[in-house]
C-alpha atoms as a PDB file:
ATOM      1  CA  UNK A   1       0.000   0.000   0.000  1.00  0.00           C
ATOM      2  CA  UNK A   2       1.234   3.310  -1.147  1.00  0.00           C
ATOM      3  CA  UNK A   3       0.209   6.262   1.839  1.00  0.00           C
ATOM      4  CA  UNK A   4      -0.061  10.207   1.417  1.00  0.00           C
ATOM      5  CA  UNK A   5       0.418  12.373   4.229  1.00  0.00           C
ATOM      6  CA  UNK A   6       0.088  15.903   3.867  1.00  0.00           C
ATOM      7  CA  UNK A   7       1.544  18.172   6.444  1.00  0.00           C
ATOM      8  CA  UNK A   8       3.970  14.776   7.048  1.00  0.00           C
ATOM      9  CA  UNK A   9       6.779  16.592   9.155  1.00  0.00           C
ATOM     10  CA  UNK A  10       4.103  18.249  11.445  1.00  0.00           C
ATOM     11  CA  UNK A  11       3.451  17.916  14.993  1.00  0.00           C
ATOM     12  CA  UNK A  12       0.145  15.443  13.898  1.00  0.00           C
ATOM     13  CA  UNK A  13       1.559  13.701  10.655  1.00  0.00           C
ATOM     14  CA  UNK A  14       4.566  13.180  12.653  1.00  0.00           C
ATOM     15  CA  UNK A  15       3.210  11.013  14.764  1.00  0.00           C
ATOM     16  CA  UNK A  16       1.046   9.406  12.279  1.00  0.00           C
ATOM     17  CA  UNK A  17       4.275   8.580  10.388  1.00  0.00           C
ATOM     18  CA  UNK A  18       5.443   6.510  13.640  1.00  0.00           C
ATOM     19  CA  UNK A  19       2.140   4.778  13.841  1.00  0.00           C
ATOM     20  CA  UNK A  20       2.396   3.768   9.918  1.00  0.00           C
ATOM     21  CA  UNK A  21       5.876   2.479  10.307  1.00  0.00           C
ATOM     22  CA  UNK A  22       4.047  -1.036  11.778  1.00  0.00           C
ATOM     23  CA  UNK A  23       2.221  -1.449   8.349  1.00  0.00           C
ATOM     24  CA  UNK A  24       4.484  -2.849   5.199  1.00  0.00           C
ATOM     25  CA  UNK A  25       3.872   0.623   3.321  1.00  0.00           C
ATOM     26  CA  UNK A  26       4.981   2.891   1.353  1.00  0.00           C
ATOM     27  CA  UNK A  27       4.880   6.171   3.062  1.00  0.00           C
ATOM     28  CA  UNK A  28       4.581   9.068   1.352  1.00  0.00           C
ATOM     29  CA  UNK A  29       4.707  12.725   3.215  1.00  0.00           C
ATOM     30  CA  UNK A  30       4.893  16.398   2.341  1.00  0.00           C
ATOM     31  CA  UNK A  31       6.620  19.268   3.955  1.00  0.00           C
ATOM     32  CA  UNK A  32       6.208  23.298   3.980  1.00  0.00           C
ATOM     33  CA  UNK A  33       7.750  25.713   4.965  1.00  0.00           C
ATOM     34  CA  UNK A  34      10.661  23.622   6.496  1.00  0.00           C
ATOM     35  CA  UNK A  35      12.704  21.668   4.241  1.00  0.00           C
ATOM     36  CA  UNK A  36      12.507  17.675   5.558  1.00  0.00           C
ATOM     37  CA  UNK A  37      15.016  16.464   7.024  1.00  0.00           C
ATOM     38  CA  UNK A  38      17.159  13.945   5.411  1.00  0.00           C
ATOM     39  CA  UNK A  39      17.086  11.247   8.506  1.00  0.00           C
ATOM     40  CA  UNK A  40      13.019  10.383   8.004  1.00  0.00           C
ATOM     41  CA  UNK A  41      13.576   7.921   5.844  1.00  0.00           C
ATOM     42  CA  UNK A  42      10.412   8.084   4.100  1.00  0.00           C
ATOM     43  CA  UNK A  43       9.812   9.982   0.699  1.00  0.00           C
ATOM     44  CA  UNK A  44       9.113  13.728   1.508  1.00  0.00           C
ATOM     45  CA  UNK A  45       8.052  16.242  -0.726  1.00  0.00           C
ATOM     46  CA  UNK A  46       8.570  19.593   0.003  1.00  0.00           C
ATOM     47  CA  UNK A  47       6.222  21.860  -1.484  1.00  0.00           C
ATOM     48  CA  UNK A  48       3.487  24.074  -1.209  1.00  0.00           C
ATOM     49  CA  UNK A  49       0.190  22.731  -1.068  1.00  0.00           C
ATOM     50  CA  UNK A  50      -0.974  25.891  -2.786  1.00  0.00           C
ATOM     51  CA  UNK A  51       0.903  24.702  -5.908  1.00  0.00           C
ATOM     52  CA  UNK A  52      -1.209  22.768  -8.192  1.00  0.00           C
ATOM     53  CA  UNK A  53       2.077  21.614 -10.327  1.00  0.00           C
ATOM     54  CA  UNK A  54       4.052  20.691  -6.967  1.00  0.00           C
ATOM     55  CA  UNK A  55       0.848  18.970  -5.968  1.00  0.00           C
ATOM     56  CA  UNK A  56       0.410  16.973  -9.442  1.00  0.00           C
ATOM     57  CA  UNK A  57       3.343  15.693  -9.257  1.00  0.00           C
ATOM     58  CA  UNK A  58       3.349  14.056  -5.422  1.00  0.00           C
ATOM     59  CA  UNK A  59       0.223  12.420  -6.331  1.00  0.00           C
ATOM     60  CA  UNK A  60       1.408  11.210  -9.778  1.00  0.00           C
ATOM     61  CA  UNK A  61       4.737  10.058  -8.085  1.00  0.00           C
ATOM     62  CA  UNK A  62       3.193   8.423  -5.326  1.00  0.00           C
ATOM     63  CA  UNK A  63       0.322   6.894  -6.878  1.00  0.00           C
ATOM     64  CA  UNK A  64      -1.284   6.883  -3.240  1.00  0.00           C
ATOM     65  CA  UNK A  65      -3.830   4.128  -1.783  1.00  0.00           C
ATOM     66  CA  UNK A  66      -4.559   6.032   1.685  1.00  0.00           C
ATOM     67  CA  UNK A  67      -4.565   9.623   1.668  1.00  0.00           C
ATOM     68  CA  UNK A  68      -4.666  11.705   4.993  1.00  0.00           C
ATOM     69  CA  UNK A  69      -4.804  15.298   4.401  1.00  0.00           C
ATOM     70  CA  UNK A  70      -3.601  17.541   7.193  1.00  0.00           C
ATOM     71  CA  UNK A  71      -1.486  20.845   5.879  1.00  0.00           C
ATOM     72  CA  UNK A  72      -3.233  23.619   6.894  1.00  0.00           C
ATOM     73  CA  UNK A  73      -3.056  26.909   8.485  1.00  0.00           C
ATOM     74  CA  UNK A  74      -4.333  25.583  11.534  1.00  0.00           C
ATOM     75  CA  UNK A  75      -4.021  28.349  14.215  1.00  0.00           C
ATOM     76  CA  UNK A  76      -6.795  30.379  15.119  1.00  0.00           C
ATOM     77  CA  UNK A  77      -4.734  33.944  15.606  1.00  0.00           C
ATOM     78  CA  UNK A  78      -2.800  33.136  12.420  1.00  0.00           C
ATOM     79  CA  UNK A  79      -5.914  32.643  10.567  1.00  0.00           C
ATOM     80  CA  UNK A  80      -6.653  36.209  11.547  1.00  0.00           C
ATOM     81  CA  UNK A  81      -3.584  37.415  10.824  1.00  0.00           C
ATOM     82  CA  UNK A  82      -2.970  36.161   7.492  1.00  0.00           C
ATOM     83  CA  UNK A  83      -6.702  35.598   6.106  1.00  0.00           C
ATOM     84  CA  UNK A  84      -5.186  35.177   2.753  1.00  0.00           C
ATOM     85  CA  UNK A  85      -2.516  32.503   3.092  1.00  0.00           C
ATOM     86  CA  UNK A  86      -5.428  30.766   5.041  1.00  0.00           C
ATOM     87  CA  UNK A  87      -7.728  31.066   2.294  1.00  0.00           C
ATOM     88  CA  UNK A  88      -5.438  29.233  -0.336  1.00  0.00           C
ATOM     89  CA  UNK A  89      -3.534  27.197   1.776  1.00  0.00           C
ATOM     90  CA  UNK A  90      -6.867  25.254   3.623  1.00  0.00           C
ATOM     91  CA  UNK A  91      -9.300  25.274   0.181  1.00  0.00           C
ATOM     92  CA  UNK A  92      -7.475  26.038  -2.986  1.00  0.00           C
ATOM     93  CA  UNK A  93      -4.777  23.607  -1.486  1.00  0.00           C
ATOM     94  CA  UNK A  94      -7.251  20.665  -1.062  1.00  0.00           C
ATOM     95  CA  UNK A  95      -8.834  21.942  -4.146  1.00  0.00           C
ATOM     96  CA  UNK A  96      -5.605  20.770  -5.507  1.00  0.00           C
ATOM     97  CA  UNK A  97      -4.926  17.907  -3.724  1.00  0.00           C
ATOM     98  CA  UNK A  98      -8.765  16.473  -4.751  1.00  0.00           C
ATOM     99  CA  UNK A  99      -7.699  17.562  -8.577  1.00  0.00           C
ATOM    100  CA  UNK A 100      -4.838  15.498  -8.690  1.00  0.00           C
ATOM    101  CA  UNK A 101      -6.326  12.719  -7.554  1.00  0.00           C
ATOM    102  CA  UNK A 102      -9.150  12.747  -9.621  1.00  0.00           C
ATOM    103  CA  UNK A 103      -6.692  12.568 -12.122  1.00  0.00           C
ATOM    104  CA  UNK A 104      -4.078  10.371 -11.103  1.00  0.00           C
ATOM    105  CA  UNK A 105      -5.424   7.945  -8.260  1.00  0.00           C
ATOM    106  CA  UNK A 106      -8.761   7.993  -8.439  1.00  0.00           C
ATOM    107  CA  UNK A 107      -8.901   4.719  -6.032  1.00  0.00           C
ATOM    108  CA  UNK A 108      -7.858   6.816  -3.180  1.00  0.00           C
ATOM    109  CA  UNK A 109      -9.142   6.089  -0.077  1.00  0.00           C
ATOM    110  CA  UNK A 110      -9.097   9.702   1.819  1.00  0.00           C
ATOM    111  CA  UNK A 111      -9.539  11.245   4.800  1.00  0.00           C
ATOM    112  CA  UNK A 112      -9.839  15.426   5.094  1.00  0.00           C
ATOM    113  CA  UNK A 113      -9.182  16.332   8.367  1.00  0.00           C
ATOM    114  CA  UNK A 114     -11.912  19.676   9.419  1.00  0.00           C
ATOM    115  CA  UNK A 115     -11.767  20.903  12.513  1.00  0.00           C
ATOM    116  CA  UNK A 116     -14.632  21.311  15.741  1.00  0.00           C
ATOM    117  CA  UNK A 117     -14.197  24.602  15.417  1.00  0.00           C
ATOM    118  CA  UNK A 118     -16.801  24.876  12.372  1.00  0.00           C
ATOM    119  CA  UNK A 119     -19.530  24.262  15.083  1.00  0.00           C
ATOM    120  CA  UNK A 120     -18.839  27.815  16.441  1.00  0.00           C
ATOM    121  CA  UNK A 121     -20.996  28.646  19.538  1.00  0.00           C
ATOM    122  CA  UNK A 122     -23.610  26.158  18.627  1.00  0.00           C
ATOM    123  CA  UNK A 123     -21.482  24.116  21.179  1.00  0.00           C
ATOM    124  CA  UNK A 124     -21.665  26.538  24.024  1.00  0.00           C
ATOM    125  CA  UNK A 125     -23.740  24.465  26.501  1.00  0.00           C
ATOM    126  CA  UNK A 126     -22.930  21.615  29.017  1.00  0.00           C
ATOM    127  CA  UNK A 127     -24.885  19.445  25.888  1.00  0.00           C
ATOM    128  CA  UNK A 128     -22.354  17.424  23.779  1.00  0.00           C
ATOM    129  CA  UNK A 129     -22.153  18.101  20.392  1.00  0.00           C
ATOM    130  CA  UNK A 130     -22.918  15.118  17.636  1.00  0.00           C
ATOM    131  CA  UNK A 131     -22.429  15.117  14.217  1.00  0.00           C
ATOM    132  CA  UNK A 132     -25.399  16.180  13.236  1.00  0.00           C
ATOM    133  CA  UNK A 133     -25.720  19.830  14.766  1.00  0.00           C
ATOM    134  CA  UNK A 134     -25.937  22.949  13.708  1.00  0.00           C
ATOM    135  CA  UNK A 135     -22.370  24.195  12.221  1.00  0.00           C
ATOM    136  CA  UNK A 136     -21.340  28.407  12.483  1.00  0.00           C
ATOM    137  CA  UNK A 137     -18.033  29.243  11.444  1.00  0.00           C
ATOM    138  CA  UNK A 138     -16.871  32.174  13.819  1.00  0.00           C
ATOM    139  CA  UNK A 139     -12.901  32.362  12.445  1.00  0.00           C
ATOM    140  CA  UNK A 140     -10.973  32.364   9.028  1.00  0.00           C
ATOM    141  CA  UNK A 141      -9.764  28.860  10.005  1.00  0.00           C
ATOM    142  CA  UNK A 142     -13.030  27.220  10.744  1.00  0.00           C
ATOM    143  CA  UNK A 143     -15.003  28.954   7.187  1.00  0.00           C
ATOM    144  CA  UNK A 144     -12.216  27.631   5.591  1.00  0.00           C
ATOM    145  CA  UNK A 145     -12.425  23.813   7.200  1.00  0.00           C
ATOM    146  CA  UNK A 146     -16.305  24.405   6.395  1.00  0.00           C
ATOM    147  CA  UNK A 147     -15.818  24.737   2.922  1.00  0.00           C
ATOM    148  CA  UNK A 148     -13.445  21.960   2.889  1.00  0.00           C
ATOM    149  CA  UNK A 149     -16.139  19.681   4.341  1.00  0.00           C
ATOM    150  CA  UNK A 150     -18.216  21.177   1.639  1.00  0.00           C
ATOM    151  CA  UNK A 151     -15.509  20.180  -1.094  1.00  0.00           C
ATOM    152  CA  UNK A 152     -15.405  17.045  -0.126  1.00  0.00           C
ATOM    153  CA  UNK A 153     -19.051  16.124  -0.144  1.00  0.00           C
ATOM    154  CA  UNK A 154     -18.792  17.783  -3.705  1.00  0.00           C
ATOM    155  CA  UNK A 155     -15.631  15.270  -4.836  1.00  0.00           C
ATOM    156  CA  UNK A 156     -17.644  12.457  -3.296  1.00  0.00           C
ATOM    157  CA  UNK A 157     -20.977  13.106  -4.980  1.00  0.00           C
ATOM    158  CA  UNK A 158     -19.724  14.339  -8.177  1.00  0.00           C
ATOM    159  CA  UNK A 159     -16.372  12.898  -9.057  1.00  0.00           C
ATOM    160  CA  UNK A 160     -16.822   9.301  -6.983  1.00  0.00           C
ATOM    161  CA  UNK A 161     -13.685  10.217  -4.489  1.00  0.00           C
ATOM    162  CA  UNK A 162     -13.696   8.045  -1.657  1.00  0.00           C
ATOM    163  CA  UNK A 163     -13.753  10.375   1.138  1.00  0.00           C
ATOM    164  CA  UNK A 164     -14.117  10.627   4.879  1.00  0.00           C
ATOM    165  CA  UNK A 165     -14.885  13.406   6.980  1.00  0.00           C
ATOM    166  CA  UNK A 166     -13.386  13.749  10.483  1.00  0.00           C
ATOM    167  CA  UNK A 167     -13.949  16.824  13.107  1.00  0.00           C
ATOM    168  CA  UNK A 168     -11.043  16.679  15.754  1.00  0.00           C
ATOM    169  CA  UNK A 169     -11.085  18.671  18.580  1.00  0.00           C
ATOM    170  CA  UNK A 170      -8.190  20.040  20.273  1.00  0.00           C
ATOM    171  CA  UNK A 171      -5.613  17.543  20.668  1.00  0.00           C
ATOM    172  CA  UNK A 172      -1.966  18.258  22.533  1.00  0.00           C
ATOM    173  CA  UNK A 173       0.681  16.530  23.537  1.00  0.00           C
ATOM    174  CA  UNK A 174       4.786  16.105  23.342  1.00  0.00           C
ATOM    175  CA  UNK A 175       6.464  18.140  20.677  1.00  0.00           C
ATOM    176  CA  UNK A 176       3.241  20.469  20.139  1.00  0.00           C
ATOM    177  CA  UNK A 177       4.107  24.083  18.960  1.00  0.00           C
ATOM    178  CA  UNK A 178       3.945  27.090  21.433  1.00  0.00           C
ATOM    179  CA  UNK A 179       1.489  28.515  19.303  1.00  0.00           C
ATOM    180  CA  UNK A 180      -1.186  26.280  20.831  1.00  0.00           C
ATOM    181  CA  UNK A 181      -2.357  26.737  24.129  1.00  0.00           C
ATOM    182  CA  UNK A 182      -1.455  23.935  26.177  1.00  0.00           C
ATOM    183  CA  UNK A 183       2.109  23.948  24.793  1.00  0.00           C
ATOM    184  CA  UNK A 184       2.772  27.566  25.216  1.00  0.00           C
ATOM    185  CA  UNK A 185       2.290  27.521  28.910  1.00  0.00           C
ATOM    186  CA  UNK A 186       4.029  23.972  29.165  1.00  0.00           C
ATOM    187  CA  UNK A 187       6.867  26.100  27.507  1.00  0.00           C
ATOM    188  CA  UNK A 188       6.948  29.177  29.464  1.00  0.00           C
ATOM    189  CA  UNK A 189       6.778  27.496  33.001  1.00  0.00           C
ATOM    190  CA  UNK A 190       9.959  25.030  31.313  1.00  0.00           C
ATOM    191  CA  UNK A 191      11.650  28.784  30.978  1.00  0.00           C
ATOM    192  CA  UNK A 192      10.988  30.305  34.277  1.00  0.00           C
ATOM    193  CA  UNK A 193      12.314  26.796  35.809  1.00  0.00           C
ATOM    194  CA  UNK A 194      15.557  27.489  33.652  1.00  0.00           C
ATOM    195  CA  UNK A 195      15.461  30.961  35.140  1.00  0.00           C
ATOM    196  CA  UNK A 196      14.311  32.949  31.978  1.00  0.00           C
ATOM    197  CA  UNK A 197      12.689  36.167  33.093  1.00  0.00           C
ATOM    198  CA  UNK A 198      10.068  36.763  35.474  1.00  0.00           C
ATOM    199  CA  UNK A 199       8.560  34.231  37.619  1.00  0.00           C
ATOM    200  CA  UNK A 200       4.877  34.542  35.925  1.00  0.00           C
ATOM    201  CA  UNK A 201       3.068  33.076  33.069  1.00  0.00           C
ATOM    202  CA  UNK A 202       1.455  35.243  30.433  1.00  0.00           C
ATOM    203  CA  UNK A 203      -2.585  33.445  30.001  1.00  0.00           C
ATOM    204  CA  UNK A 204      -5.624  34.567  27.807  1.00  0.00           C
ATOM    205  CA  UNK A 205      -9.274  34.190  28.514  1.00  0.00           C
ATOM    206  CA  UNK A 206      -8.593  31.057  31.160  1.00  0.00           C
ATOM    207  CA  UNK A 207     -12.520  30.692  31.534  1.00  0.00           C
ATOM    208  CA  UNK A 208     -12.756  28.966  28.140  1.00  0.00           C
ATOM    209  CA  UNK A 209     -13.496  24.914  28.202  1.00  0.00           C
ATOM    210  CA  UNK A 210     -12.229  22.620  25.853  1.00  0.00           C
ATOM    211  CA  UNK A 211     -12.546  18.993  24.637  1.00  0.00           C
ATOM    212  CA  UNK A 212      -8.813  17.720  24.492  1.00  0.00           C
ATOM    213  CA  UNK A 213      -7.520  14.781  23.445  1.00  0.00           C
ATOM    214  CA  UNK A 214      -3.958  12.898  23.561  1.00  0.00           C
ATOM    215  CA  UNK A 215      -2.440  13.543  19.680  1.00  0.00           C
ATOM    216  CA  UNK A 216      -1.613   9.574  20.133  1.00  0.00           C
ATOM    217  CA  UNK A 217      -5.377   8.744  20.315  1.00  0.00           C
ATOM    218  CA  UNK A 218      -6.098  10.962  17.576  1.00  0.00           C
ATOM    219  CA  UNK A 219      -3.709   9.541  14.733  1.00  0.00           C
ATOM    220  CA  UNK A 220      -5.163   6.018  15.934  1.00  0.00           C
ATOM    221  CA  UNK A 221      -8.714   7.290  15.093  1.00  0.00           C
ATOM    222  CA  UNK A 222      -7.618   8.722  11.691  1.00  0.00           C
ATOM    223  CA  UNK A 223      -6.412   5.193  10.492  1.00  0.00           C
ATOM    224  CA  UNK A 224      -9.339   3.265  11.798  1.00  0.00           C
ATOM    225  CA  UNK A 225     -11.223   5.900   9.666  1.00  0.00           C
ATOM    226  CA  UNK A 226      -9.655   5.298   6.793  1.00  0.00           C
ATOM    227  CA  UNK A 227      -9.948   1.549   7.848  1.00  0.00           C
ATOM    228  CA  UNK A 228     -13.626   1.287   8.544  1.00  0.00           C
ATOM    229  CA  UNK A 229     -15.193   4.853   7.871  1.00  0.00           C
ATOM    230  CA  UNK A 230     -18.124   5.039   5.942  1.00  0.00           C
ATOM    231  CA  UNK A 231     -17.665   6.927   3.067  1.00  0.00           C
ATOM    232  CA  UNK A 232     -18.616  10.651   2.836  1.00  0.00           C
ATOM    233  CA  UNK A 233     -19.637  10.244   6.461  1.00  0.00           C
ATOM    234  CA  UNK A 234     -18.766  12.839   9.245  1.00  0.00           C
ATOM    235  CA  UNK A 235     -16.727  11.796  12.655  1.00  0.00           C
ATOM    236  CA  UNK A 236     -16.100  13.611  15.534  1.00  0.00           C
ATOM    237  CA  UNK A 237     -12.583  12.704  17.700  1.00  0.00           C
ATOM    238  CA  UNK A 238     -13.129  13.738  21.288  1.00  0.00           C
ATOM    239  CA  UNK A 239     -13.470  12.906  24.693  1.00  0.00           C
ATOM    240  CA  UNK A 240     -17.021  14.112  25.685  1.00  0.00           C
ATOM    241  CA  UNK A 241     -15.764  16.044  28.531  1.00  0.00           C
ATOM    242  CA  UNK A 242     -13.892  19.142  28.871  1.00  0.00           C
ATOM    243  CA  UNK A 243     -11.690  20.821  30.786  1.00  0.00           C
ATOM    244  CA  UNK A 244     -11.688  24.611  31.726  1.00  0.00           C
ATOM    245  CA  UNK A 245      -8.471  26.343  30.510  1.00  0.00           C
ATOM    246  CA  UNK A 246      -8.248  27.171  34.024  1.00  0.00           C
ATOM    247  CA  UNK A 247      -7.630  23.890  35.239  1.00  0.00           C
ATOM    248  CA  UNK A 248      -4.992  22.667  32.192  1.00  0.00           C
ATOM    249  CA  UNK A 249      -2.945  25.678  33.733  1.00  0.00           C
ATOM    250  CA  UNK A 250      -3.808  24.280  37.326  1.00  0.00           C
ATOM    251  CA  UNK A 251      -2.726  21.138  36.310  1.00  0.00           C
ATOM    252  CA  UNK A 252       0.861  21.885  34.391  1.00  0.00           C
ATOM    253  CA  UNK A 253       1.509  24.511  37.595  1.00  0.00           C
ATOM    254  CA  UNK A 254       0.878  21.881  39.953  1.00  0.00           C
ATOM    255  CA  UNK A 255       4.147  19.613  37.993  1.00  0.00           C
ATOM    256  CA  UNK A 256       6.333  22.570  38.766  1.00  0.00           C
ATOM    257  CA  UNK A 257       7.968  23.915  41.993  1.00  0.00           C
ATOM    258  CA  UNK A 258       8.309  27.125  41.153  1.00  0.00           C
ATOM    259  CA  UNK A 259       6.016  29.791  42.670  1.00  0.00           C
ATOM    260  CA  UNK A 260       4.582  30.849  39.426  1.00  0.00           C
ATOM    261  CA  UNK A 261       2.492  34.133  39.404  1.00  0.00           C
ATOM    262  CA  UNK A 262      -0.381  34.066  36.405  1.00  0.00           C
ATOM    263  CA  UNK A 263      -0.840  37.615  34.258  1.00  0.00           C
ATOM    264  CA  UNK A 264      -3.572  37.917  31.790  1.00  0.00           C
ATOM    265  CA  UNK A 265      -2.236  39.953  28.483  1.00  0.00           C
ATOM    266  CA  UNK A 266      -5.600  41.285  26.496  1.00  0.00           C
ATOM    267  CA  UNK A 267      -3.063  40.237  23.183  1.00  0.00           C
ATOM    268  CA  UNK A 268      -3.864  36.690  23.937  1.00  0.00           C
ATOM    269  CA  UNK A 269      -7.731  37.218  23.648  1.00  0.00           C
ATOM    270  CA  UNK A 270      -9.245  36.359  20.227  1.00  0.00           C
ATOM    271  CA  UNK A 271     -11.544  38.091  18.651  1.00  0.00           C
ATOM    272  CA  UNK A 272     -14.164  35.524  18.672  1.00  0.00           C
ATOM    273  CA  UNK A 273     -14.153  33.329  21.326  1.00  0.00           C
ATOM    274  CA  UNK A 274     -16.211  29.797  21.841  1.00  0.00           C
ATOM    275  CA  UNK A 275     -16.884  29.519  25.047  1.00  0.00           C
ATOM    276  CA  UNK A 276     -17.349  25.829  25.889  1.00  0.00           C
ATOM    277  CA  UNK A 277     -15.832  23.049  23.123  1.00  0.00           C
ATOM    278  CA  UNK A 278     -17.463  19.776  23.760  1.00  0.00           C
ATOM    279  CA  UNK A 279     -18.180  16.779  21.866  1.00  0.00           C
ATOM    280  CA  UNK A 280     -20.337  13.541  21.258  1.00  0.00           C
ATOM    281  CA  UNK A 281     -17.971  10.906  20.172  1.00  0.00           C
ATOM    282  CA  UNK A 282     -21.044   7.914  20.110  1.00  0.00           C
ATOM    283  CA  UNK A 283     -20.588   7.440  16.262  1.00  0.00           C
ATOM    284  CA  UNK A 284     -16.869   6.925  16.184  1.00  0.00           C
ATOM    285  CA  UNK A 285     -17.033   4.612  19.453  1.00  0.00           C
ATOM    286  CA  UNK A 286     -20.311   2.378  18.147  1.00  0.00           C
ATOM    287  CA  UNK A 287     -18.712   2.306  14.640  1.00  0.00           C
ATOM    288  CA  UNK A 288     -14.761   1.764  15.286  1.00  0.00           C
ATOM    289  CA  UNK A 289     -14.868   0.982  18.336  1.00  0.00           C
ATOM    290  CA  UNK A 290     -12.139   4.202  19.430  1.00  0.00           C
ATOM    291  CA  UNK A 291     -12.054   6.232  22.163  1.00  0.00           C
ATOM    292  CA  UNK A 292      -9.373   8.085  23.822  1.00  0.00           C
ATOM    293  CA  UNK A 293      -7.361   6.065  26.553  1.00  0.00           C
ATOM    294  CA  UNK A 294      -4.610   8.907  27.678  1.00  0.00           C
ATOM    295  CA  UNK A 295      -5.302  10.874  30.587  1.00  0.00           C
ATOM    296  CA  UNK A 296      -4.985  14.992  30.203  1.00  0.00           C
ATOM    297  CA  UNK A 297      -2.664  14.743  33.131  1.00  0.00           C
ATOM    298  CA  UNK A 298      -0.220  12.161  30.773  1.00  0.00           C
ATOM    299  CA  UNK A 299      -0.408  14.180  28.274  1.00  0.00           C
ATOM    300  CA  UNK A 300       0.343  17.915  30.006  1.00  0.00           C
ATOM    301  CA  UNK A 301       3.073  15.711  32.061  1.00  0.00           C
ATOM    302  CA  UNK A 302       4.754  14.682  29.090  1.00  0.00           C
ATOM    303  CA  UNK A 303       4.065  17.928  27.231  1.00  0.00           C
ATOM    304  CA  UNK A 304       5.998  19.786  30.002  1.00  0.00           C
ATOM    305  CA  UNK A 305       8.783  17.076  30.181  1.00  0.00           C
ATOM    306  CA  UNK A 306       9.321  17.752  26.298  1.00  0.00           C
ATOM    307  CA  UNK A 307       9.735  21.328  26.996  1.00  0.00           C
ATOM    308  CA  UNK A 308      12.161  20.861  29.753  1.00  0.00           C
ATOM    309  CA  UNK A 309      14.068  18.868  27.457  1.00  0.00           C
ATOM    310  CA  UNK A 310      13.988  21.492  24.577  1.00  0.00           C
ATOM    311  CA  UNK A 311      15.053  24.271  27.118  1.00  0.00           C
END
């Protein structure tokens, strides 16, 4: 089996590479902006997913089986930022990425990756959210995952790609970015350990709850998708619980030793904010039989650990 990763040297794809390894497969990746590093040992691309020619020829080359389809601008506050590079990164890019194989692997199994975040505030109540509710796009990154969703149900209908649908919600874990919540105050407290600065951490809006899930559980549900999803079907990955920001920092302080003092810095609010995250994860459980086995407390643990390291 040939395999297509997309957004391979990521902080998701890479540990969907490491799960993949176990299979006899081909595996396949792509890479922007950083070139790959030599030492992967699989076959990575480096290109833009925004280049239909680049894109071409990966699929043509790779002749791909299993597609799983995760470049994307995938920060909130970036998506602000740079509404543009969002814009044709997240849709023209799997605009492209559908094209080519249309074209040249038409068999492709595949599985685009959305995000919760296209159920905006519909999901602001102690309810769970199923697959079936209401969606409202309240950011540049999740009316861009929308449209994807709506792409794909196009390429599906239309042009007979096989292709599943899956909503994550937020997922952390070792060797996240700072650019993502969790990992950012994992990396600042790692800092003021090393003796960086000031002993206080810089939060948001800490009121916020959120549906996380280990990254490890999360590349194990994409394969099973791609495994035993139906086709064209929507799944949610989550827990079905949440967690107030509040108590993640709570949690990651209480690792530490350090007296730690906690400032709020109105640069970290966003514009739009979703005040509670949480999701029904029935389907994916009575279909595949997944849920998530790491504990939040693993995960921020480790998270932290892999900071202290870095520092």
């Amino acid at each position: 089996m040939n395999i297509l990763i997309t957004g391979a040297t990521g902080f998701v794809g890479g540990y969907l590479r490491e799960l993949l390894k176990s299979r006899e497969s081909n595996v396949w990746g792509t890479a922007f902006p950083e070139k790959p590093k030599e030492l992967l040992g699989e076959n990575i691309f480096h290109l833009d997913i925004r280049s239909e020619k680049d894109v071409f020829a990966c699929v043509k080359r790779a002749k791909p089986d299993w597609v799983f389809h995760l470049a994307a601008v995938s920060n909130v506050r970036h998506s602000w930022e740079r509404r543009k590079e969002t814009l044709e990164t997240n849709l023209l890019g799997t605009y492209n990425l559908f094209e080519a194989i249309r074209r040249f692997a038409p068999h492709a199994r595949i599985l685009f990756v959305s995000s919760s975040d296209v159920y905006g505030t519909k999901l602001s109540s102690k309810k769970p959210c199923d697959e079936e509710a209401e969606v409202q796009a309240m950011n540049p990154y999740a009316y861009t995952k929308l449209s994807g969703e709506i792409l794909s149900q196009f390429y599906n209908r239309i042009e007979n790609l096989d292709i599943v649908i899956t909503r994550p919600f937020p997922h952390t874990g070792p060797g996240q970015s700072a650019d993502f919540v969790c990992s950012d105050w994992a990396l600042q407290i790692a800092r003021i350990e090393r003796g960086d600065g000031k002993s206080e951490i810089i939060v948001g809006d800490v009121s916020v709850q959120r549906d996380f899930t280990d990254v490890r559980d999360v590349v194990k549900a994409y394969v099973l998708l791609l495994e035993k999803g139906k086709r064209g079907e929507i799944y949610n990955i989550c827990s079905g619980k949440t967690f107030s920001l509040q108590r993640i920092l709570d949690v990651l302080l209480s690792f530490s030793s350090q007296h730690i003092e906690i400032r709020v810095d109105s640069k970290k609010l966003r514009k739009t904010e979703i005040p509670v995250l949480m999701g029904d994860n029935k389907k994916i459980k009575n279909e595949l039989s997944w849920e998530p086995k790491i504990p939040m407390e693993q995960s921020l643990r480790e998270l932290l650990d892999y900071w202290r390291f870095r520092v």
